[in-house]
Protein backbone atom coordinates (compact mmCIF):
# COMPACT_ATOMS: atom_id res chain seq x y z
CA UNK A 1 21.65 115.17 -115.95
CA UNK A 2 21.98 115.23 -119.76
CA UNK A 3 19.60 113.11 -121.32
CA UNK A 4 18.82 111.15 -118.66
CA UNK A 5 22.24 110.10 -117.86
CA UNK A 6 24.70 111.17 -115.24
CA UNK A 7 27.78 112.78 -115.70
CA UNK A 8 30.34 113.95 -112.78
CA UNK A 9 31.08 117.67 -112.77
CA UNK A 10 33.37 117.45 -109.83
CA UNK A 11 35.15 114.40 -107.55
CA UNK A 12 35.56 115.25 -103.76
CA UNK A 13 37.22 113.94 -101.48
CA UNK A 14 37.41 114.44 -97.48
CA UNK A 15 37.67 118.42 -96.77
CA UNK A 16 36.51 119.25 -100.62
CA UNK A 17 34.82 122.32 -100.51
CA UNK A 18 31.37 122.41 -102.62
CA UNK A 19 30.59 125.66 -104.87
CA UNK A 20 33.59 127.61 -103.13
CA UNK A 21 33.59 130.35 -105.40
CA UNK A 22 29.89 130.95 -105.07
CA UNK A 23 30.56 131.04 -101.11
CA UNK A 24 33.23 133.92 -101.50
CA UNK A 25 31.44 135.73 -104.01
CA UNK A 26 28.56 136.25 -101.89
CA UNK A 27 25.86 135.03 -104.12
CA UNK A 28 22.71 133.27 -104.06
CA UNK A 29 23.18 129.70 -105.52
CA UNK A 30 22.44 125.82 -106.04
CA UNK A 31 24.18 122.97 -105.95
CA UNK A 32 23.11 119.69 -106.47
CA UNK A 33 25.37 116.41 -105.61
CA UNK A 34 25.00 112.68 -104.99
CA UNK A 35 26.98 110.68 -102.70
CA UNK A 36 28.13 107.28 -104.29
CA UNK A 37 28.45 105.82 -100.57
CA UNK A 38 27.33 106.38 -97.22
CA UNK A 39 28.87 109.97 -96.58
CA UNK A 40 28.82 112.92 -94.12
CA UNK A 41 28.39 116.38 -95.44
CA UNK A 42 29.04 118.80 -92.91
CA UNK A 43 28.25 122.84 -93.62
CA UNK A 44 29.61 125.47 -92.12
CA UNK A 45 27.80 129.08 -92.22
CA UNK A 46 29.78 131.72 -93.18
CA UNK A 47 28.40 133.98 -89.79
CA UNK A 48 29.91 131.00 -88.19
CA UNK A 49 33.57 131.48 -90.06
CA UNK A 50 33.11 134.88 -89.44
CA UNK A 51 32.99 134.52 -85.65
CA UNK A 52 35.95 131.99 -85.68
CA UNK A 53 38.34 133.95 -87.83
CA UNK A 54 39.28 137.03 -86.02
CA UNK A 55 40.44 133.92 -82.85
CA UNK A 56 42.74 132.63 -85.12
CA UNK A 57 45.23 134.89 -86.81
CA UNK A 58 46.85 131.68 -89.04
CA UNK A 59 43.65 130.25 -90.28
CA UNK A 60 42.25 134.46 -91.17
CA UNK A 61 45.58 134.67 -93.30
CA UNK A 62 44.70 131.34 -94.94
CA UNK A 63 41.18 132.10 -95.30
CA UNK A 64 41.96 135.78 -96.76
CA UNK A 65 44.05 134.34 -98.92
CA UNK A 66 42.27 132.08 -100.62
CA UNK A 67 39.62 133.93 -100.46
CA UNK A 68 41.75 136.57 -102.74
CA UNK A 69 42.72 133.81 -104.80
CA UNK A 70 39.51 132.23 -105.69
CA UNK A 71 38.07 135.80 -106.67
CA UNK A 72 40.15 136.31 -109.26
């Protein structure tokens, strides 16, 4: 909010990832967002990602890679 008026940082769309770089990074953050319609935010832990990565050599490479990619 600036001055009482909204302002969009950031459009998503269906499989956007919120605050990525924050996720990879490992820190401690907030984000705030507002739906404009009736939407389903779904959250996945990174434990969770974790557990499912070393079951699925394709999606680890992905992952890593991105991962690498975002860092930087």
């Amino acid at each position: 909010m600036e001055q009482n008026h909204e302002f969009v940082l950031e459009k998503l769309f269906r499989g956007s990832i919120i605050n990525y770089r924050t996720f990879f990074m490992e820190e401690d953050g907030k984000v705030f967002y507002k739906f404009g319609r009736n939407s389903i935010c779904f959250e996945l832990p990174i434990s969770t990602m974790m557990d499912v990565l070393p079951r699925h050599k394709e999606l680890r490479k992905k992952f890593m890679s991105f991962k690498q990619k975002t860092i930087i």
